[in-house]
Protein backbone atom coordinates (compact mmCIF):
# COMPACT_ATOMS: atom_id res chain seq x y z
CA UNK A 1 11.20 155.06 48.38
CA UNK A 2 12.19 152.06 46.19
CA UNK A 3 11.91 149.79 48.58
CA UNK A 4 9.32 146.49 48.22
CA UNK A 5 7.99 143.62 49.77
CA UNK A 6 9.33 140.39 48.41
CA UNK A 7 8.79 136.51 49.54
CA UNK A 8 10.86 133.65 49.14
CA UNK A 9 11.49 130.58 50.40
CA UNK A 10 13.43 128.11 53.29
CA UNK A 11 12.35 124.37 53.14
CA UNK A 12 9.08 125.23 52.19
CA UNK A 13 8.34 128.18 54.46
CA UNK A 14 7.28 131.55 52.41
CA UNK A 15 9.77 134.38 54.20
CA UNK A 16 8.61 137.50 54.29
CA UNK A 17 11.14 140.92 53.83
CA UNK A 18 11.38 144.22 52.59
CA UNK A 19 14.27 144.88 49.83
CA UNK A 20 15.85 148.21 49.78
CA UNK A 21 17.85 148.89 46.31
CA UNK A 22 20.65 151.10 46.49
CA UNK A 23 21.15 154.31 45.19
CA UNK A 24 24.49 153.14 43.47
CA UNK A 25 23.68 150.76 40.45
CA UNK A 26 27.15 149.74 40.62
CA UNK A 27 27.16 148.77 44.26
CA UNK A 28 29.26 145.87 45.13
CA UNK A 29 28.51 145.52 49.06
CA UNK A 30 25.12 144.98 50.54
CA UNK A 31 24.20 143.77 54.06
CA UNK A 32 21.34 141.72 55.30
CA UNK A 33 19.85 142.76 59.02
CA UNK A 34 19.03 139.44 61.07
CA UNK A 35 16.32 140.49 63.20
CA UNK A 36 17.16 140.16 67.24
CA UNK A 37 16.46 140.68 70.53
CA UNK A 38 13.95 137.93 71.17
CA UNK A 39 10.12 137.62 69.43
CA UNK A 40 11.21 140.59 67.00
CA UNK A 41 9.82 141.29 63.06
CA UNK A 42 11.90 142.85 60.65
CA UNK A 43 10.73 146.28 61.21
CA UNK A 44 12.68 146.53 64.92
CA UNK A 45 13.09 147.80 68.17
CA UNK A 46 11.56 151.30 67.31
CA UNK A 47 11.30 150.62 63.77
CA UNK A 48 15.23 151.04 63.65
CA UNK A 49 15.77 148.42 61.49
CA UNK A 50 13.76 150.56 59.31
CA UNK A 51 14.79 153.70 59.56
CA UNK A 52 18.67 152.20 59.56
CA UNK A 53 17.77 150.50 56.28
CA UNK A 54 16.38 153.37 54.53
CA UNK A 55 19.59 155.32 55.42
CA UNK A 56 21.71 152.98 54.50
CA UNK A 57 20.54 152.14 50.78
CA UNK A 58 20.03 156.03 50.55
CA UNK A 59 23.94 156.01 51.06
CA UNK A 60 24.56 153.29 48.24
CA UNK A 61 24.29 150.03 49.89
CA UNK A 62 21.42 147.29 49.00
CA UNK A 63 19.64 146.09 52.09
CA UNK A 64 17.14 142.86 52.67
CA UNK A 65 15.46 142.34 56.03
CA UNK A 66 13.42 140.10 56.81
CA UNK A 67 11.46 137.92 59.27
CA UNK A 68 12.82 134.71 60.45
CA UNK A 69 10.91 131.52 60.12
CA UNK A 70 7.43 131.78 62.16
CA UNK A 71 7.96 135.14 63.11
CA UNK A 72 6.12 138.32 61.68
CA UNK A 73 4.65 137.72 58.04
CA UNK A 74 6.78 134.46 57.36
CA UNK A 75 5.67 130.45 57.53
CA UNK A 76 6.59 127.94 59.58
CA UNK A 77 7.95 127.34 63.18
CA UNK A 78 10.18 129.89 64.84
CA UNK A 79 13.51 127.99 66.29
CA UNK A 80 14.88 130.82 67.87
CA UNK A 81 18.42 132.70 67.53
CA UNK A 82 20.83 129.09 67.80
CA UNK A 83 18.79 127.76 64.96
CA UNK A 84 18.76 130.46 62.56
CA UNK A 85 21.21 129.28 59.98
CA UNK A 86 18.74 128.22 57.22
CA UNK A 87 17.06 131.85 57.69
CA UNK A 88 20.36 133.34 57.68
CA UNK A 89 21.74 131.49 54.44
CA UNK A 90 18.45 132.13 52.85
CA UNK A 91 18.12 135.85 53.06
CA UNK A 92 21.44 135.75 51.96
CA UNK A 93 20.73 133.80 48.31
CA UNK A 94 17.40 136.34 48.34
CA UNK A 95 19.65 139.27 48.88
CA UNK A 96 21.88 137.93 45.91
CA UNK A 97 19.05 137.58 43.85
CA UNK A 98 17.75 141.20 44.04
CA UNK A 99 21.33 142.58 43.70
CA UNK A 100 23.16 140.02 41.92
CA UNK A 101 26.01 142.60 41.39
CA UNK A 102 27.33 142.16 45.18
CA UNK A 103 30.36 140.78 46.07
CA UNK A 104 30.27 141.13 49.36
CA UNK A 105 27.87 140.76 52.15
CA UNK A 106 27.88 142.41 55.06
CA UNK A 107 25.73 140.61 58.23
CA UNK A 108 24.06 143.07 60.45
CA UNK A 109 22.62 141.97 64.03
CA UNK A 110 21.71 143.16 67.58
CA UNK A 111 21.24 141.03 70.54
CA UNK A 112 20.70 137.36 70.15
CA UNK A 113 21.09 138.34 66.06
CA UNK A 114 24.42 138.59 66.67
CA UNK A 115 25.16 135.63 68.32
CA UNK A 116 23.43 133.88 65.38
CA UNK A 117 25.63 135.89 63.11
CA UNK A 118 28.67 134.60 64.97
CA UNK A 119 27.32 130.75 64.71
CA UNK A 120 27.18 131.50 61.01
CA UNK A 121 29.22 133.55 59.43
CA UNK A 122 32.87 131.83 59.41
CA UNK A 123 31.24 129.36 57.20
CA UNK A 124 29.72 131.33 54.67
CA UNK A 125 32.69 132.03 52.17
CA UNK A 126 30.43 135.51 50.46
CA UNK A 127 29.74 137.18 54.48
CA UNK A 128 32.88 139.81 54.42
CA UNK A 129 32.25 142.02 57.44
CA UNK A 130 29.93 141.94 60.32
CA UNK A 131 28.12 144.65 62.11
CA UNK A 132 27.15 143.00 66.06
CA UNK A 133 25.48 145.75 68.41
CA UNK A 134 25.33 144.64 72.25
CA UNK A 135 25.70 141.00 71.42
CA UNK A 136 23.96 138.28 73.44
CA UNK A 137 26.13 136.36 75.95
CA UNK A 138 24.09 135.45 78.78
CA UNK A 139 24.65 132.66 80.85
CA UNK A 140 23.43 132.28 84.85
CA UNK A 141 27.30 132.74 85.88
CA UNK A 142 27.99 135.66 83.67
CA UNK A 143 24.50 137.69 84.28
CA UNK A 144 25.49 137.33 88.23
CA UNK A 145 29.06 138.65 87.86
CA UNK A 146 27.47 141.36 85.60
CA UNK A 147 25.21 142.36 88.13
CA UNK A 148 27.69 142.06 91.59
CA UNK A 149 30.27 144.05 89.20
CA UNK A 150 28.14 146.49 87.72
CA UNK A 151 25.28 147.15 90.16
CA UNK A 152 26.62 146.11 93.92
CA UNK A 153 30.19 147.55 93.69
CA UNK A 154 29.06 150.57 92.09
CA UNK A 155 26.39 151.19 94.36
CA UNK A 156 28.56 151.08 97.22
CA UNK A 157 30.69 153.28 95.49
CA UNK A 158 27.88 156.63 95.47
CA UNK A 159 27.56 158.90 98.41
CA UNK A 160 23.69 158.50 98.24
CA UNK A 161 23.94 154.53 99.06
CA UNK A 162 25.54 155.32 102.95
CA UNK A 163 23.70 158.22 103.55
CA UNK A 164 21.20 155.70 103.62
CA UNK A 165 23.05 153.58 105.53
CA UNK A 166 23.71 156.17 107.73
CA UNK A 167 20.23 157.31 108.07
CA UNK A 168 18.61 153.96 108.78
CA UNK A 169 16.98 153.64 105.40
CA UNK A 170 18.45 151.48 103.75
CA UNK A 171 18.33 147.42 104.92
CA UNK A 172 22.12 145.98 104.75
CA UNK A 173 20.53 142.23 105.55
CA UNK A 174 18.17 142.34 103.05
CA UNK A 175 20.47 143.80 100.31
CA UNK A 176 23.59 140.86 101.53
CA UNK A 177 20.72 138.14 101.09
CA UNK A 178 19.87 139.06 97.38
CA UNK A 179 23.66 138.88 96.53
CA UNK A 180 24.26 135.91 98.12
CA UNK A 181 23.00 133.61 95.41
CA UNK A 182 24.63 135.81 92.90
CA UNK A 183 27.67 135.53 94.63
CA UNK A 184 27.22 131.65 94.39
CA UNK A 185 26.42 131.33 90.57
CA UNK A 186 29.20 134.24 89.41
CA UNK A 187 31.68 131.36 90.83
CA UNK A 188 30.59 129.54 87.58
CA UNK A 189 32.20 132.27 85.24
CA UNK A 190 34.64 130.99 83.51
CA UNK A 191 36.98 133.14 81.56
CA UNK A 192 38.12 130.22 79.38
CA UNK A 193 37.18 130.30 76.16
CA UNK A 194 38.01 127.38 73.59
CA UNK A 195 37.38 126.59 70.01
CA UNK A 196 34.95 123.91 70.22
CA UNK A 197 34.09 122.55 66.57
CA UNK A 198 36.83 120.02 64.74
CA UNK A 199 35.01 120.97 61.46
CA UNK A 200 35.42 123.86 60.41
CA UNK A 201 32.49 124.09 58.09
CA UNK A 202 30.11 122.23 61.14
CA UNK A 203 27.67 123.72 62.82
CA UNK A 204 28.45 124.64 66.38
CA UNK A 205 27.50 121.96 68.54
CA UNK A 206 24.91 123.18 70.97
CA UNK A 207 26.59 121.05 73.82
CA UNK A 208 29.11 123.88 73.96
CA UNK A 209 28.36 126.61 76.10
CA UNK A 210 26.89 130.06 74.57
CA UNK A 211 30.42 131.25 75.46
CA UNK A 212 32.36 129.08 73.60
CA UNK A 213 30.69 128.93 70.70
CA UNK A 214 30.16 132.45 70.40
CA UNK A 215 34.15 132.52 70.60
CA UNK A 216 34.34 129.68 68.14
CA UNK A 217 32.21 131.90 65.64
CA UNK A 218 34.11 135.02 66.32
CA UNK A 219 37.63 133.74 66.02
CA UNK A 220 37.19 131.77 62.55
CA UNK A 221 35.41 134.62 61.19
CA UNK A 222 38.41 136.08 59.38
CA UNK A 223 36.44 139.75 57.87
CA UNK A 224 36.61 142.59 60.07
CA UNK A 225 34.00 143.40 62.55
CA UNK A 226 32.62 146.34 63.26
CA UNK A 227 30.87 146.15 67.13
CA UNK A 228 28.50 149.01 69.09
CA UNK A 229 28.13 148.53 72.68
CA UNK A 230 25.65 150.72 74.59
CA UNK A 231 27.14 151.75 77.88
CA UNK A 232 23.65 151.65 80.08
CA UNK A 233 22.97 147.92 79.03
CA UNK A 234 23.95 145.01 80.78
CA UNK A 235 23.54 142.74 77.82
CA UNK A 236 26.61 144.33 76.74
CA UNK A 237 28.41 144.83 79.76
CA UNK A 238 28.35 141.09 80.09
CA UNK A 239 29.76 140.54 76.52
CA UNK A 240 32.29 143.07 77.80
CA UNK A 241 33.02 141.20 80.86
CA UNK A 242 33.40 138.25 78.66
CA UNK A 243 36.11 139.99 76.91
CA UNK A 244 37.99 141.41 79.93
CA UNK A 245 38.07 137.89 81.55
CA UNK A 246 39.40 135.90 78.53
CA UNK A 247 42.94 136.02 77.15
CA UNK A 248 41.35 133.91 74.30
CA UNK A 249 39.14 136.49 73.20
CA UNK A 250 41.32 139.21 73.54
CA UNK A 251 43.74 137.39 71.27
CA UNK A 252 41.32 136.65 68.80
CA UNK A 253 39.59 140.53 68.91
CA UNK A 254 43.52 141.89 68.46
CA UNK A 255 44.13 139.35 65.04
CA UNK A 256 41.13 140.76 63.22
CA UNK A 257 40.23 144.56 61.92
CA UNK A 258 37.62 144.86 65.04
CA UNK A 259 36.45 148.68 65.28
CA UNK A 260 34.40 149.26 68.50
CA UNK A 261 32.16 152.32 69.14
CA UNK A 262 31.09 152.67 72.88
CA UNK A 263 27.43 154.51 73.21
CA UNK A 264 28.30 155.64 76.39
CA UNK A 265 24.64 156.97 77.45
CA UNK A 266 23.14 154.51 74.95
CA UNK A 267 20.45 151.40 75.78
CA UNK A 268 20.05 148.08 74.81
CA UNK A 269 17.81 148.73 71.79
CA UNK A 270 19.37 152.77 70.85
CA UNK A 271 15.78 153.88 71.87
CA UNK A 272 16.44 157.41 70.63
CA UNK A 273 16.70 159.23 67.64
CA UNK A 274 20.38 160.71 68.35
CA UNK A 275 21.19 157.18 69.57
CA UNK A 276 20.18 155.64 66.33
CA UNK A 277 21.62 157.90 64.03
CA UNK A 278 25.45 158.10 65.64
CA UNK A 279 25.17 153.81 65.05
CA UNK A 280 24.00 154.51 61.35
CA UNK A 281 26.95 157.32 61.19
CA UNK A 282 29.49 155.05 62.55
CA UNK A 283 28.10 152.15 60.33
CA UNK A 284 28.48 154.24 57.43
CA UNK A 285 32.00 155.18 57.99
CA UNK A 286 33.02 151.72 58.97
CA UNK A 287 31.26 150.23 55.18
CA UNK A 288 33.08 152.67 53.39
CA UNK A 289 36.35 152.44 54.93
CA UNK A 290 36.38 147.88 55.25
């Protein structure tokens, strides 16, 4: 492995990351990984972002990854996912720097990473493409009607559920009083989505909803997308329901190259090894063919 630890800086932080050169001197795309799904490092959910990385410069394309702000090896305070744009923009100059051949950059996030990638992206004139796995979309309102949609009404859909019934072992009251407050806050799903900064080149005003501005992001990000969604998560079945629900987002998903890949048996965080290679095989396919 080629692959070394380098540190730079954002407003005065040291940043900590691991560069992985590509096989191809002549390589003109390279992708950064923005490290997600809450208090992560840049190694990953089961060192995926490690093993992707390693597969990916193997295959000819440069990768940085790195650790945001106050997380892992790096300085300074951690802001979380809607305050990552400094980290972002600086991995991105690092990445340049180690491979100053690349024309393109290609953002790479799961989770909340890729609703940071969304916040970002549209305004960064060298990001070209965008890999989002299970992106992050949670509000109260849409992790209810997630839940009633995808737990309640398919439990009452399997034979097992009323043989229970049937047999006296399974309480109906106590089941109806846990949906009842999920019934009340899945009445505040909207499936309106609007474009909510005047400025194009503006950060997204946290005001918004998550919603919004993730739709914001995504529809003035003008590259295509490539997006993974793991079929036994409900982090992505509420980005999903998202999409079903909003004309908005359906128009915006149908202007733009958007290639989806459904994992149907797949988790939030592609826990296995035949999980995380078919992303790595897709991603491969997608970077050579965008």
């Amino acid at each position: 492995m080629n692959e070394r630890a380098i540190r730079f800086d954002c407003h005065g932080a040291p940043l900590v990351g691991i560069f992985h050169p590509s096989a191809n001197p002549a390589a003109r795309r390279g992708v950064l990984m923005v490290v997600g799904g809450g208090p992560q490092y840049r190694v990953g959910g089961h060192r995926q972002l490690v093993l992707w990385a390693r597969k990916l410069s193997s295959e000819g394309f440069p990768v940085l990854r790195f650790d945001y702000r106050g997380m892992g090896d790096s300085h300074g305070e951690f802001l979380g996912f809607e305050d990552a744009d400094d980290d972002i923009q600086t991995g991105i100059d690092q990445l340049l720097k180690e491979a100053p051949g690349l024309d393109e950059i290609i953002l790479w996030g799961e989770c909340d990473a890729a609703a940071a990638i969304l916040f970002y992206a549209y305004r960064d004139p060298r990001v070209k493409g965008l890999v989002l796995l299970n992106p992050w979309a949670r509000t109260e309102a849409g992790q209810a009607k997630t839940v009633l949609r995808h737990y309640y009404l398919n439990r009452i859909m399997q034979p097992s559920f009323w043989r229970k019934v049937f047999s006296f072992q399974f309480n109906i009251l106590d089941s109806v009083r846990s949906a009842i407050p999920l019934i009340a806050a899945a009445k505040g799903a909207s499936g309106k989505n609007s474009d909510v900064a005047a400025d194009p080149f503006a950060p997204l005003p946290r005001s918004a909803s998550l919603p919004d501005r993730l739709y914001t992001g995504f529809n003035r990000f003008k590259g295509p997308v490539m997006l993974v969604m793991s079929g036994r998560d409900f982090i992505a079945k509420e980005f999903d329901d998202l999409i079903r629900d909003s004309a908005p987002w359906q128009t915006a998903i149908a202007a733009k190259p958007t290639t989806r890949f459904d994992l149907k048996d797949g988790d939030h965080t592609f826990s296995s090894r035949e999980w995380r290679d078919q992303v790595v095989s897709w991603s491969l396919g997608w970077l050579r063919g965008h």
